[in-house]
N, C-alpha and C. Protein backbone atom coordinates (compact mmCIF):
# COMPACT_ATOMS: atom_id res chain seq x y z
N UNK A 1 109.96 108.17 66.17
CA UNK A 1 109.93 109.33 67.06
C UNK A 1 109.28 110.49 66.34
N UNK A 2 108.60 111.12 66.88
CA UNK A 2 107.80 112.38 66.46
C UNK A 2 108.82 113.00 65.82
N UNK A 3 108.49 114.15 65.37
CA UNK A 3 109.29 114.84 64.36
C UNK A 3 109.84 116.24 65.30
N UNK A 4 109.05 116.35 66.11
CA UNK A 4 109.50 117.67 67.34
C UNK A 4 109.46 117.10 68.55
N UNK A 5 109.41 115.77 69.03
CA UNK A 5 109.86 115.33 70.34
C UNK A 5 111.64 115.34 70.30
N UNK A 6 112.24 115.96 71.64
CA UNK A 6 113.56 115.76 71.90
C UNK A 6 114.21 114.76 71.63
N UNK A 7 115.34 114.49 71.21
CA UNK A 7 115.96 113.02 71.70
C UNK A 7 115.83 112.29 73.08
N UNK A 8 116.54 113.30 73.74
CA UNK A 8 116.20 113.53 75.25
C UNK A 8 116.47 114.71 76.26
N UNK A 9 115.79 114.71 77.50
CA UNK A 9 115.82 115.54 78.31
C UNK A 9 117.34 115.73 79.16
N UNK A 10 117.42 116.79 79.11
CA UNK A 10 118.85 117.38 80.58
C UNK A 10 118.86 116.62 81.73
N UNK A 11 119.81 116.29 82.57
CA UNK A 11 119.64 115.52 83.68
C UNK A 11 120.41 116.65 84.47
N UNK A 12 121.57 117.05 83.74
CA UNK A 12 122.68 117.76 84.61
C UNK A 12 122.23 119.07 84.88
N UNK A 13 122.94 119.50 85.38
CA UNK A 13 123.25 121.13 86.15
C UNK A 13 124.00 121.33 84.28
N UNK A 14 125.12 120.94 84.09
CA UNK A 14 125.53 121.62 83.28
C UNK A 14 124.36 120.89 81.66
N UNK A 15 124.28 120.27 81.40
CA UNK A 15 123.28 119.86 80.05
C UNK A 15 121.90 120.64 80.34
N UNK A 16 121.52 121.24 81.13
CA UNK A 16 120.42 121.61 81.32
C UNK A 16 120.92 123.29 80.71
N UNK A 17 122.23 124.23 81.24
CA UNK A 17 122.23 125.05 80.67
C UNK A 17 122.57 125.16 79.27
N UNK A 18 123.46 124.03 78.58
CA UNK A 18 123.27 123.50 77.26
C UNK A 18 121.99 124.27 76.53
N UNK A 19 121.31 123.66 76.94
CA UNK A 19 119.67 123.03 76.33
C UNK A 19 119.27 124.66 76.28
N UNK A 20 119.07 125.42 77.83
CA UNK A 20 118.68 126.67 77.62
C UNK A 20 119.31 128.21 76.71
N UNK A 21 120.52 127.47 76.54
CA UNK A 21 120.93 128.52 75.71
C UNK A 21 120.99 128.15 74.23
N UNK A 22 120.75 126.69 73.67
CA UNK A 22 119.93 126.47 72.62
C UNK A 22 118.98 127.54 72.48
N UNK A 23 117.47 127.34 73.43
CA UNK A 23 116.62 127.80 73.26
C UNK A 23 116.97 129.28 73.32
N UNK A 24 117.49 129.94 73.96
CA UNK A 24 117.99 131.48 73.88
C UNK A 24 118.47 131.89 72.89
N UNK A 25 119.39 130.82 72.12
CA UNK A 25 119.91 131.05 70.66
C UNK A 25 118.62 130.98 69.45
N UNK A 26 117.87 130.59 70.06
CA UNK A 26 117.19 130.15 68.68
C UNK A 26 115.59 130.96 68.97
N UNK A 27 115.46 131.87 70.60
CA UNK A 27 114.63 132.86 70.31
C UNK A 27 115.51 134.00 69.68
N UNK A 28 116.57 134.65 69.79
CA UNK A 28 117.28 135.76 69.00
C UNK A 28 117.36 135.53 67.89
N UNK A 29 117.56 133.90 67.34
CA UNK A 29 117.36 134.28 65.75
C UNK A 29 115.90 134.60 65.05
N UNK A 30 115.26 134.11 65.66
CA UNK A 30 113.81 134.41 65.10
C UNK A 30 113.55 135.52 65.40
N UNK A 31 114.09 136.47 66.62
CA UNK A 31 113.56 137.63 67.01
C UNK A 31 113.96 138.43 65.07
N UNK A 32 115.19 138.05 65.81
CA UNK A 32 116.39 139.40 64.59
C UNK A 32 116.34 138.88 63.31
N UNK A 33 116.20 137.50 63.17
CA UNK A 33 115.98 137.46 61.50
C UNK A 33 114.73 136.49 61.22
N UNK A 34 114.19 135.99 61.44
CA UNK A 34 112.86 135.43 61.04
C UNK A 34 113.36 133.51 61.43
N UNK A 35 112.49 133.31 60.88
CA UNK A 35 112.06 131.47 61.21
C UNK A 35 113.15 130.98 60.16
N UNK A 36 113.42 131.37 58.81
CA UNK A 36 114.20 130.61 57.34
C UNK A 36 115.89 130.66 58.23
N UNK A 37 115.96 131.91 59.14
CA UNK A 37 117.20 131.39 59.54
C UNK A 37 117.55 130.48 60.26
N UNK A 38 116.66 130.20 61.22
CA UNK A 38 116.74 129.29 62.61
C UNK A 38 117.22 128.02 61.92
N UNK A 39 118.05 127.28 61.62
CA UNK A 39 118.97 126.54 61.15
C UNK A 39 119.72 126.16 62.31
N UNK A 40 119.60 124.37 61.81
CA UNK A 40 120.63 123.76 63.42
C UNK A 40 121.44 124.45 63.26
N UNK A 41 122.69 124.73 61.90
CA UNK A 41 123.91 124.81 62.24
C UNK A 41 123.81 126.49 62.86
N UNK A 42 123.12 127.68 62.58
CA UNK A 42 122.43 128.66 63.21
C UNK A 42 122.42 128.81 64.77
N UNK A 43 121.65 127.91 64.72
CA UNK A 43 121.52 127.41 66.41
C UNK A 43 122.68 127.64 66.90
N UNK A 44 123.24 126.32 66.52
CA UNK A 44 124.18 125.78 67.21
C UNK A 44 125.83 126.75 67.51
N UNK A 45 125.98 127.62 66.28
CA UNK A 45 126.79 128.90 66.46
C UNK A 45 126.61 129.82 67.73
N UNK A 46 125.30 130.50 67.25
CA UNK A 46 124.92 131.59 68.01
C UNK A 46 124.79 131.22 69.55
N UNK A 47 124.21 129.34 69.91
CA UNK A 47 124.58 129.43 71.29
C UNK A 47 125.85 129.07 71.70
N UNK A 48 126.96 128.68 70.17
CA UNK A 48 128.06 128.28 71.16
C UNK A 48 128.29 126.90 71.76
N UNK A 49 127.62 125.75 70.83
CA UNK A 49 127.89 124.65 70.94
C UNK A 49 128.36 124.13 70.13
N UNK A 50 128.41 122.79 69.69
CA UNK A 50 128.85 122.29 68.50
C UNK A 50 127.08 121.61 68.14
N UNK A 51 126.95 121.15 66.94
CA UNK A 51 126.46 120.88 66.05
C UNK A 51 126.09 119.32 66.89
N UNK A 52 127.03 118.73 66.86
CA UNK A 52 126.72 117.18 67.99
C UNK A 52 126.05 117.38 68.96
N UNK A 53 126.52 118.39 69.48
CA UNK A 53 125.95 118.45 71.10
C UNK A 53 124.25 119.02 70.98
N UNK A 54 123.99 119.62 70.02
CA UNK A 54 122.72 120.18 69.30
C UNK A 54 122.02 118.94 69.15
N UNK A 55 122.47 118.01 68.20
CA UNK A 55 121.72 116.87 68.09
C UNK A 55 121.65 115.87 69.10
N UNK A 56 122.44 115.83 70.06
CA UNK A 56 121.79 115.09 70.99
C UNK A 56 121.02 115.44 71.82
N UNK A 57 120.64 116.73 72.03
CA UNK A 57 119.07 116.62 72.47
C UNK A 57 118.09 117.14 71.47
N UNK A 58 118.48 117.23 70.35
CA UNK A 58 117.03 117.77 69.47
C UNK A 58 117.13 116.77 68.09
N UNK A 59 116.64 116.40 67.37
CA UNK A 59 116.48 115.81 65.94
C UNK A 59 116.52 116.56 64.96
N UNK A 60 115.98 118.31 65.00
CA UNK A 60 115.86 118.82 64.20
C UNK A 60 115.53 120.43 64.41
N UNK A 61 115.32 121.17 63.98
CA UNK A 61 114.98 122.52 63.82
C UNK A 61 113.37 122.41 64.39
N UNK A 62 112.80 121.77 64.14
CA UNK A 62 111.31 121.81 64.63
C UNK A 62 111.16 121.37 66.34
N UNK A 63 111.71 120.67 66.30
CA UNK A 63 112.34 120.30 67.60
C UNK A 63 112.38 121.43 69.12
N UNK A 64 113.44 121.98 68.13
CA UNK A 64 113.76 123.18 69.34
C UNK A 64 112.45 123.94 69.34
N UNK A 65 112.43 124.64 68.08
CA UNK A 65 111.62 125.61 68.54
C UNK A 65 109.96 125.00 69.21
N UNK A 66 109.49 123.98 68.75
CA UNK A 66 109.10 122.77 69.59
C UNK A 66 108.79 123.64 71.34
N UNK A 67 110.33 122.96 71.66
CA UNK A 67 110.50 123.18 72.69
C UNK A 67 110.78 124.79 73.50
N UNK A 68 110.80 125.50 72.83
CA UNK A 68 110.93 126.88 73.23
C UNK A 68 109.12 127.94 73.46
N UNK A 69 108.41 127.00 72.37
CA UNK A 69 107.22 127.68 72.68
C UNK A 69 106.40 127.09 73.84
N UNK A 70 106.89 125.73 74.19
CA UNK A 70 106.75 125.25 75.18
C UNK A 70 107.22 126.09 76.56
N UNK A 71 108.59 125.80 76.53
CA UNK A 71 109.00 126.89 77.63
C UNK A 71 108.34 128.23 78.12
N UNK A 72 108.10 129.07 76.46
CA UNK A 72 107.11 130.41 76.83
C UNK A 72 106.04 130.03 76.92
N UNK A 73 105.62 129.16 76.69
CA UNK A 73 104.23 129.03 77.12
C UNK A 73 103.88 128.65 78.72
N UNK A 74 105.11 128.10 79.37
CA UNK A 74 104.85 127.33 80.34
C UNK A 74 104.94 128.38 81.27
N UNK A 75 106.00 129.96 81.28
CA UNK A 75 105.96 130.78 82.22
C UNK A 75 105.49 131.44 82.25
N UNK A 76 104.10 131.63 80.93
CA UNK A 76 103.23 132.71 80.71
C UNK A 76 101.67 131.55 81.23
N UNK A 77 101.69 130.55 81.65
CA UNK A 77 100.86 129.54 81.85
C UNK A 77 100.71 129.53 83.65
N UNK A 78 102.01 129.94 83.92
CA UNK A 78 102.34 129.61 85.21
C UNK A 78 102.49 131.43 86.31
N UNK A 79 102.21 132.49 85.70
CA UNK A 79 102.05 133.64 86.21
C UNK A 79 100.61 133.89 86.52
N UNK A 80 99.61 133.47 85.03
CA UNK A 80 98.13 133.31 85.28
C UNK A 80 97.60 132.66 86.36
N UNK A 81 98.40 130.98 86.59
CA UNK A 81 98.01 130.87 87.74
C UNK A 81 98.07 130.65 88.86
N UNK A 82 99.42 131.46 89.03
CA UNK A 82 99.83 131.64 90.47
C UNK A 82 99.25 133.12 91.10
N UNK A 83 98.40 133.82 89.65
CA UNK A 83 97.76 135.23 90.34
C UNK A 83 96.91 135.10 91.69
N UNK A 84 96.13 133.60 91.08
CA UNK A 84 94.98 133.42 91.72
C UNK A 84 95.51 132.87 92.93
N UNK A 85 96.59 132.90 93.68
CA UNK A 85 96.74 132.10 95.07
C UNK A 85 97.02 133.12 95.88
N UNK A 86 96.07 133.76 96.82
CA UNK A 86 95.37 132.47 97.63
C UNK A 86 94.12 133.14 96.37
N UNK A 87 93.04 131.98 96.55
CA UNK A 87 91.66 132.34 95.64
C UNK A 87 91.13 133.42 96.17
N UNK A 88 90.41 134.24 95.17
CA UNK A 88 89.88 135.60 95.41
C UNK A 88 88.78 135.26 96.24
N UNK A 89 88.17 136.63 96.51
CA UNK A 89 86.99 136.77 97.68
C UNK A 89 85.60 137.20 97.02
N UNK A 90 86.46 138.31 95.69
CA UNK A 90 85.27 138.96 95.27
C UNK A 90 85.57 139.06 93.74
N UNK A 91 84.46 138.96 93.35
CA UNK A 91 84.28 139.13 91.44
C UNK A 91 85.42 140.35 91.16
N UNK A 92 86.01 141.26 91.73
CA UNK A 92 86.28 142.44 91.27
C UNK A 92 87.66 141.88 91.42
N UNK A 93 87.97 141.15 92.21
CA UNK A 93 89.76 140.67 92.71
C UNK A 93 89.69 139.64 91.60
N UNK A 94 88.97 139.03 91.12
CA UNK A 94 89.29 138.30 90.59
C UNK A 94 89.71 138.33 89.31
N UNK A 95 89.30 139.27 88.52
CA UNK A 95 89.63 139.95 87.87
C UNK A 95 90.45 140.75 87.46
N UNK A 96 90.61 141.39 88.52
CA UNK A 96 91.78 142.34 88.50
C UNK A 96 93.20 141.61 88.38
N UNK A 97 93.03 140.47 89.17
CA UNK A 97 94.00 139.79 89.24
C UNK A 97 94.65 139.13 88.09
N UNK A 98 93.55 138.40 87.52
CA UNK A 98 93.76 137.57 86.00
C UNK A 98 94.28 138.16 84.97
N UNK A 99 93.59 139.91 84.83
CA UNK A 99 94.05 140.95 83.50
C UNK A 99 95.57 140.87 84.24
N UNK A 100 95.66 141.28 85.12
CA UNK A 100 97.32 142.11 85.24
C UNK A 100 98.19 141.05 85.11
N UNK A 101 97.97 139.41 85.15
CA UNK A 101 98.69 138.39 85.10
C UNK A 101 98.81 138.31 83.80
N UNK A 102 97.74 138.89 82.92
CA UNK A 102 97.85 138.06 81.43
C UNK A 102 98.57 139.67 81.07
N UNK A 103 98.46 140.51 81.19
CA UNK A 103 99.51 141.75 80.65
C UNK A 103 100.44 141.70 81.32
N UNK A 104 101.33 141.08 82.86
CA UNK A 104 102.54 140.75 82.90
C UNK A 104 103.00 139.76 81.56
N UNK A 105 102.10 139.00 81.61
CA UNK A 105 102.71 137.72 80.71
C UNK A 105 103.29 138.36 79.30
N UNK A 106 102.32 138.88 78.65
CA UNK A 106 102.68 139.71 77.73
C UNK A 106 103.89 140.85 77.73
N UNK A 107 104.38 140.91 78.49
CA UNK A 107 105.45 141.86 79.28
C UNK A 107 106.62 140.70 79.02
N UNK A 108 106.50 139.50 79.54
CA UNK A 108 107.77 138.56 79.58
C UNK A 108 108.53 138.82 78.29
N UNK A 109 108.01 138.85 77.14
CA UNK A 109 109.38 138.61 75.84
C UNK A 109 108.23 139.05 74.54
N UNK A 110 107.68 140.47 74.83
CA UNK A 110 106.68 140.48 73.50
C UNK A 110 107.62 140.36 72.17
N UNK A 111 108.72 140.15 71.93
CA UNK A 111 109.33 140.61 70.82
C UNK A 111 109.39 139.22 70.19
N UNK A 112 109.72 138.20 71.40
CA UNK A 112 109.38 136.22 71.26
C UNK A 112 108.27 136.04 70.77
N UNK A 113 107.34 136.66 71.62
CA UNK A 113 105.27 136.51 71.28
C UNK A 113 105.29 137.02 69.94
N UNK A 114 105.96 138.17 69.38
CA UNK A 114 105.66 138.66 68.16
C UNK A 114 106.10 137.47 67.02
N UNK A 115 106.78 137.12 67.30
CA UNK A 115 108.01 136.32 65.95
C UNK A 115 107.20 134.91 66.05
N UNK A 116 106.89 134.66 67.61
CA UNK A 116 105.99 133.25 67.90
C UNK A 116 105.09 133.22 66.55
N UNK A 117 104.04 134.10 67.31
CA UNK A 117 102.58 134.94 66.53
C UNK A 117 102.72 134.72 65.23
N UNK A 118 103.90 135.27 64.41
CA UNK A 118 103.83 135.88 63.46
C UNK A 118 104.50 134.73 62.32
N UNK A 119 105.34 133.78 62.83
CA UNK A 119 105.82 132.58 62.30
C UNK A 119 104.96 130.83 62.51
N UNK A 120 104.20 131.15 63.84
CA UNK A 120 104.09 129.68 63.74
C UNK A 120 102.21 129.70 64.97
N UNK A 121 102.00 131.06 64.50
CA UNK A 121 100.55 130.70 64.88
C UNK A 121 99.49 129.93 64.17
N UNK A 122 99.73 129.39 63.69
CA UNK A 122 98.36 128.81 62.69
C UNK A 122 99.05 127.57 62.17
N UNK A 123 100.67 127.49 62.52
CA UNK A 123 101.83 125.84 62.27
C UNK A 123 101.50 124.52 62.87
N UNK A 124 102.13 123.72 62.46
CA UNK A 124 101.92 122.48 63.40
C UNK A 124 102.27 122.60 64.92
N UNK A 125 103.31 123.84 65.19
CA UNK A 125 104.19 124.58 66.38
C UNK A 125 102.97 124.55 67.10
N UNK A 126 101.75 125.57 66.94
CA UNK A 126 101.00 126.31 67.33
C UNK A 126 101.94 127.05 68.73
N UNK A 127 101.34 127.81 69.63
CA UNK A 127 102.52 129.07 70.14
C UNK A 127 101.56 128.91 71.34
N UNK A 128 102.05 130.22 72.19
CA UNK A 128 101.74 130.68 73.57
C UNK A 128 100.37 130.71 73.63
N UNK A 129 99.73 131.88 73.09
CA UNK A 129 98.50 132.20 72.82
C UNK A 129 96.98 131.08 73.35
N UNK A 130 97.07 130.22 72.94
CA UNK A 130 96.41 128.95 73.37
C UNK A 130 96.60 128.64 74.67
N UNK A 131 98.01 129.21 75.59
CA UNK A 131 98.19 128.36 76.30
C UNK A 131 97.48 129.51 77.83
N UNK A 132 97.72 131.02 77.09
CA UNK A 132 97.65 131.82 78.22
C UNK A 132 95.67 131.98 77.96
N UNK A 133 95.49 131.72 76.90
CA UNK A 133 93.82 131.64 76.84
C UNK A 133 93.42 130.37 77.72
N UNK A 134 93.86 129.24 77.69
CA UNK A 134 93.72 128.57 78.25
C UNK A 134 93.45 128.35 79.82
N UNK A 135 94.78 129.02 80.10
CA UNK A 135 95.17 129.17 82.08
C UNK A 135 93.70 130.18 82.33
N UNK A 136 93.21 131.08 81.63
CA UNK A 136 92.50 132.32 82.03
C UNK A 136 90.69 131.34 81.95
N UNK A 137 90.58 130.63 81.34
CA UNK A 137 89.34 129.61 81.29
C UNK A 137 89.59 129.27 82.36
N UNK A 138 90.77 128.28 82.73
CA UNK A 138 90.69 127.33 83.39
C UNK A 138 90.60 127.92 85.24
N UNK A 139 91.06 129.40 85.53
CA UNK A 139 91.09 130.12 86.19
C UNK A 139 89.41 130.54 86.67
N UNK A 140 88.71 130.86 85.56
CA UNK A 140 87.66 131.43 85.94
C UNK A 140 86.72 130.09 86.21
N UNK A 141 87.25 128.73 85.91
CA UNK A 141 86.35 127.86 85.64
C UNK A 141 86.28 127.09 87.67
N UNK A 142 87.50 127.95 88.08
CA UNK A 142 88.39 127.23 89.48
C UNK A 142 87.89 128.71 90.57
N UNK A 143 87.27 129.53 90.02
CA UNK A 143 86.52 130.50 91.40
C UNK A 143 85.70 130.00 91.99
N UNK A 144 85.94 130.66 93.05
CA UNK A 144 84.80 129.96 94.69
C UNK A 144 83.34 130.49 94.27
N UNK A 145 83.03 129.72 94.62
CA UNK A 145 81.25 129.49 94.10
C UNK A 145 80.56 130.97 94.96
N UNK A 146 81.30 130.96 95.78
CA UNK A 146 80.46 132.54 96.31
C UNK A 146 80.97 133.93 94.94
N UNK A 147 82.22 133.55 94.92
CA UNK A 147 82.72 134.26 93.35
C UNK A 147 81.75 133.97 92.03
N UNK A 148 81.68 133.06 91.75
CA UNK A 148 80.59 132.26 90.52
C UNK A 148 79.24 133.17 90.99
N UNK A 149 78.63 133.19 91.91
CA UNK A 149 77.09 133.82 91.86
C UNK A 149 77.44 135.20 91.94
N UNK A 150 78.38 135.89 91.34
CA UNK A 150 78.43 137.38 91.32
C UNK A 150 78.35 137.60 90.00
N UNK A 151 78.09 136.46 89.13
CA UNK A 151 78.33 136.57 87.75
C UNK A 151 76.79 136.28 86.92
N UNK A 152 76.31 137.30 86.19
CA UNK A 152 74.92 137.21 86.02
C UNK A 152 74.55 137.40 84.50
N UNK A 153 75.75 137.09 83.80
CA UNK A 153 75.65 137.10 82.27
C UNK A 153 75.14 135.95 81.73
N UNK A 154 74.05 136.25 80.64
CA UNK A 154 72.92 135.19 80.06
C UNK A 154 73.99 133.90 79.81
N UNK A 155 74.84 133.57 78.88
CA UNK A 155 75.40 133.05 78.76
C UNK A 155 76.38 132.42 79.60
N UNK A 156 76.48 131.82 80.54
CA UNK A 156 77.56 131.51 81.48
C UNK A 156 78.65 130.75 81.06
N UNK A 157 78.19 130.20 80.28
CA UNK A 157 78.90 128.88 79.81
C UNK A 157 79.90 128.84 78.86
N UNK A 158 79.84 130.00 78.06
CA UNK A 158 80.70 130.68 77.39
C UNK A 158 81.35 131.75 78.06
N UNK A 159 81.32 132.10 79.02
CA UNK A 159 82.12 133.25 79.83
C UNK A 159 83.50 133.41 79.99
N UNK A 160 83.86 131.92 79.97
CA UNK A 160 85.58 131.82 80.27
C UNK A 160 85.97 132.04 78.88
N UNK A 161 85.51 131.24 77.69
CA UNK A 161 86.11 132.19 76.61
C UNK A 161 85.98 133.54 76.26
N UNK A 162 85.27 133.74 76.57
CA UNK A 162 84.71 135.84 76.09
C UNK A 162 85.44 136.41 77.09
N UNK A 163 85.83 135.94 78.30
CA UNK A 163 86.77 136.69 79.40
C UNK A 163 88.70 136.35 78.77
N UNK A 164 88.50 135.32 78.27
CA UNK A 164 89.98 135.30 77.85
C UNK A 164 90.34 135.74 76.35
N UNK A 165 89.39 135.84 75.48
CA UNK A 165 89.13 136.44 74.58
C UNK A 165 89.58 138.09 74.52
N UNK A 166 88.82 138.73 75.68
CA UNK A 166 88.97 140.48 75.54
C UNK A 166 90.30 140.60 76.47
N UNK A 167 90.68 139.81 77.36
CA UNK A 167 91.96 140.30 78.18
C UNK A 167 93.37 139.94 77.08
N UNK A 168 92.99 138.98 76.45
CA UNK A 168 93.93 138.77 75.39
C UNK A 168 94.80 139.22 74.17
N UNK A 169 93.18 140.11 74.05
CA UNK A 169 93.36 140.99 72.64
C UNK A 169 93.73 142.47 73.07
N UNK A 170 93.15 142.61 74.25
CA UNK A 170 93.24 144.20 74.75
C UNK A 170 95.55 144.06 75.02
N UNK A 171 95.40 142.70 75.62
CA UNK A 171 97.13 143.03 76.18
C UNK A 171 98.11 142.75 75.06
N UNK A 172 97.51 142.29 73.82
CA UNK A 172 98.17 141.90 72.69
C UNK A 172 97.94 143.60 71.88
N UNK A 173 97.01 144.22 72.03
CA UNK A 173 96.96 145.44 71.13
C UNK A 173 98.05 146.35 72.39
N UNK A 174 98.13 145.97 73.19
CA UNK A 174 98.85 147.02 74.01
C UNK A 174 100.11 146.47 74.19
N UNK A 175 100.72 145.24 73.92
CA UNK A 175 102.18 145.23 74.48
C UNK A 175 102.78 144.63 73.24
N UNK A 176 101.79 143.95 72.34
CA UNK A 176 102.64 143.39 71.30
C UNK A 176 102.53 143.47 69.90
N UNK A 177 101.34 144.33 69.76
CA UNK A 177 101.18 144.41 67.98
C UNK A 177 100.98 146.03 67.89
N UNK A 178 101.29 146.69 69.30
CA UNK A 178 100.79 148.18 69.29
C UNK A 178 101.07 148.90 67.84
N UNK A 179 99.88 149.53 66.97
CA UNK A 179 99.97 150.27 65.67
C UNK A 179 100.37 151.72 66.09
N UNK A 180 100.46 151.99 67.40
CA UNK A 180 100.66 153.36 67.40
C UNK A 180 100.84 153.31 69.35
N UNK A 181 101.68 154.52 69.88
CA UNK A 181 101.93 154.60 71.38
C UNK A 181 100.57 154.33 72.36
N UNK A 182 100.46 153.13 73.04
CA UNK A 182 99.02 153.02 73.71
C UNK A 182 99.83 153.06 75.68
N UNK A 183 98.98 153.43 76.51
CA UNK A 183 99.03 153.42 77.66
C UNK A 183 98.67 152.25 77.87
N UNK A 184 99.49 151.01 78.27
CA UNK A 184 98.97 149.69 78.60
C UNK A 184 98.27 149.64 80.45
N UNK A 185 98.92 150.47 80.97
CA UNK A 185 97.98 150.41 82.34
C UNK A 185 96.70 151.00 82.04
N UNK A 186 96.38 152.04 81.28
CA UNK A 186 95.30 152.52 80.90
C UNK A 186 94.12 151.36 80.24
N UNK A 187 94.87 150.79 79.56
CA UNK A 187 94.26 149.51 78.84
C UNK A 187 94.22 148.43 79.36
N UNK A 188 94.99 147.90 80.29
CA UNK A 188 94.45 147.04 81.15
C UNK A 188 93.74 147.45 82.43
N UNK A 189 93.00 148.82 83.22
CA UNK A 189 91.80 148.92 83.78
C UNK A 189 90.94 148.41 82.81
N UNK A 190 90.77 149.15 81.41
CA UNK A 190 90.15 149.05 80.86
C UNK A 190 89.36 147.65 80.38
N UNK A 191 90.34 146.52 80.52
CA UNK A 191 90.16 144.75 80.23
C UNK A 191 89.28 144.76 81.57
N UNK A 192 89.31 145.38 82.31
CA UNK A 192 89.18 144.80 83.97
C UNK A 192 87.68 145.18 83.98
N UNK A 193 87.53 146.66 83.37
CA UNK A 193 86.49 147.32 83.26
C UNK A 193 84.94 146.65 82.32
N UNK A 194 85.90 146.27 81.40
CA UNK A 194 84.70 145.79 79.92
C UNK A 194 84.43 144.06 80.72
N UNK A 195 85.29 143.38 81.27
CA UNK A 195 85.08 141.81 81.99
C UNK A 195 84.16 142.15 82.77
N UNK A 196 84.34 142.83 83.96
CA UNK A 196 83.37 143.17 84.47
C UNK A 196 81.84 143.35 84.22
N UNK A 197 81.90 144.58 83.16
CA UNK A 197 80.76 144.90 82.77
C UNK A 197 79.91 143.47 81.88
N UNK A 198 80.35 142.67 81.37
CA UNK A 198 80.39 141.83 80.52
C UNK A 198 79.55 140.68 81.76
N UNK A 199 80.46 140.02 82.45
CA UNK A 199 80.11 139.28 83.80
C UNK A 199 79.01 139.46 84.42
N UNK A 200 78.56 140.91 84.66
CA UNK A 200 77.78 141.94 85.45
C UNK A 200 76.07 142.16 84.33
N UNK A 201 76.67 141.72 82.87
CA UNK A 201 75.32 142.57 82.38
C UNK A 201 74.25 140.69 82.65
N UNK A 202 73.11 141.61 82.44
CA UNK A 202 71.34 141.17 83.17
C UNK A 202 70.76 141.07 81.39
């Protein structure tokens, strides 16, 4: 068995809240004390289980958190692209739509994204980041072709990364690594503004 696959999955109403307050236990320890604490027996305190009940759905410490960046990844995966329903009409909605989904997302638990980021971006874990760059490609790659010919940048083909690229970094300098007080609505026109222009340049 993999080394971060579960033992197994929740079936119940009640093993299922088990499982989530694992994962709740074991984003607060990383929030408040770093990754060296996150320790089964850690875990398994702070959510209030026993130690058994820990191991039968996880193998290990890698495990969970495994499964927790999964989780954030999956509701920061799943806001991106439920922006787009119903599909936009015009280059400008479409847009608009995608930035404010990926700076909600960033809104969900920046303090999780930070400790994610900051412990297990570059790990075997790898984190959110990938996953919300991802939805924002795969978004621009899924616009209506009358949407697609509003877009007149030399490069096309690279567009979905350079569009998930600047909405990424603009909502990460504004909600989660801010060096100093930033206006994040200010800064996300601003993502909306530079995509645009970006999409738009001849």
């Amino acid at each position: 068995m993999h080394g971060t696959a579960p033992r197994k999955l929740p079936r119940q109403a009640r093993s299922q809240a088990m499982v989530e307050a694992m994962l709740d236990a074991t984003a607060r320890i990383l929030i408040r004390d770093g990754r060296e604490a996150a320790t089964t027996n850690a875990i398994a305190l702070e959510a209030g289980v026993s130690i058994g009940s820990l191991y039968q759905y996880f193998p290990n410490r890698d495990a969970i958190i495994a499964a927790l960046v999964h989780r954030h990844g999956h509701r920061i995966h799943a806001l991106v692209t439920d922006a787009m329903r119903p599909p936009p009409a015009t280059l400008d909605d479409a847009i608009t739509r995608i930035v404010h989904a990926v700076f909600a997302a960033h809104r969900l638990d920046p303090a999780l994204h930070d400790a994610l980021d900051h412990d297990f971006g570059h790990g075997a874990h790898g984190h959110h980041h990938p996953t919300t760059k991802q939805a924002v490609a795969e978004q621009m790659g899924l616009l209506p072709e009358t949407v697609k010919a509003e877009i007149s940048c030399v490069d096309a083909d690279h567009a979905p990364l350079v569009v998930a690229e600047i909405m990424h970094s603009l909502a990460h300098a504004a909600l989660v690594h801010p060096r100093e007080p930033r206006d994040a609505a200010a800064l996300e026109r601003q993502a909306v503004s530079a995509v645009l222009a970006y999409l738009r340049a001849v």
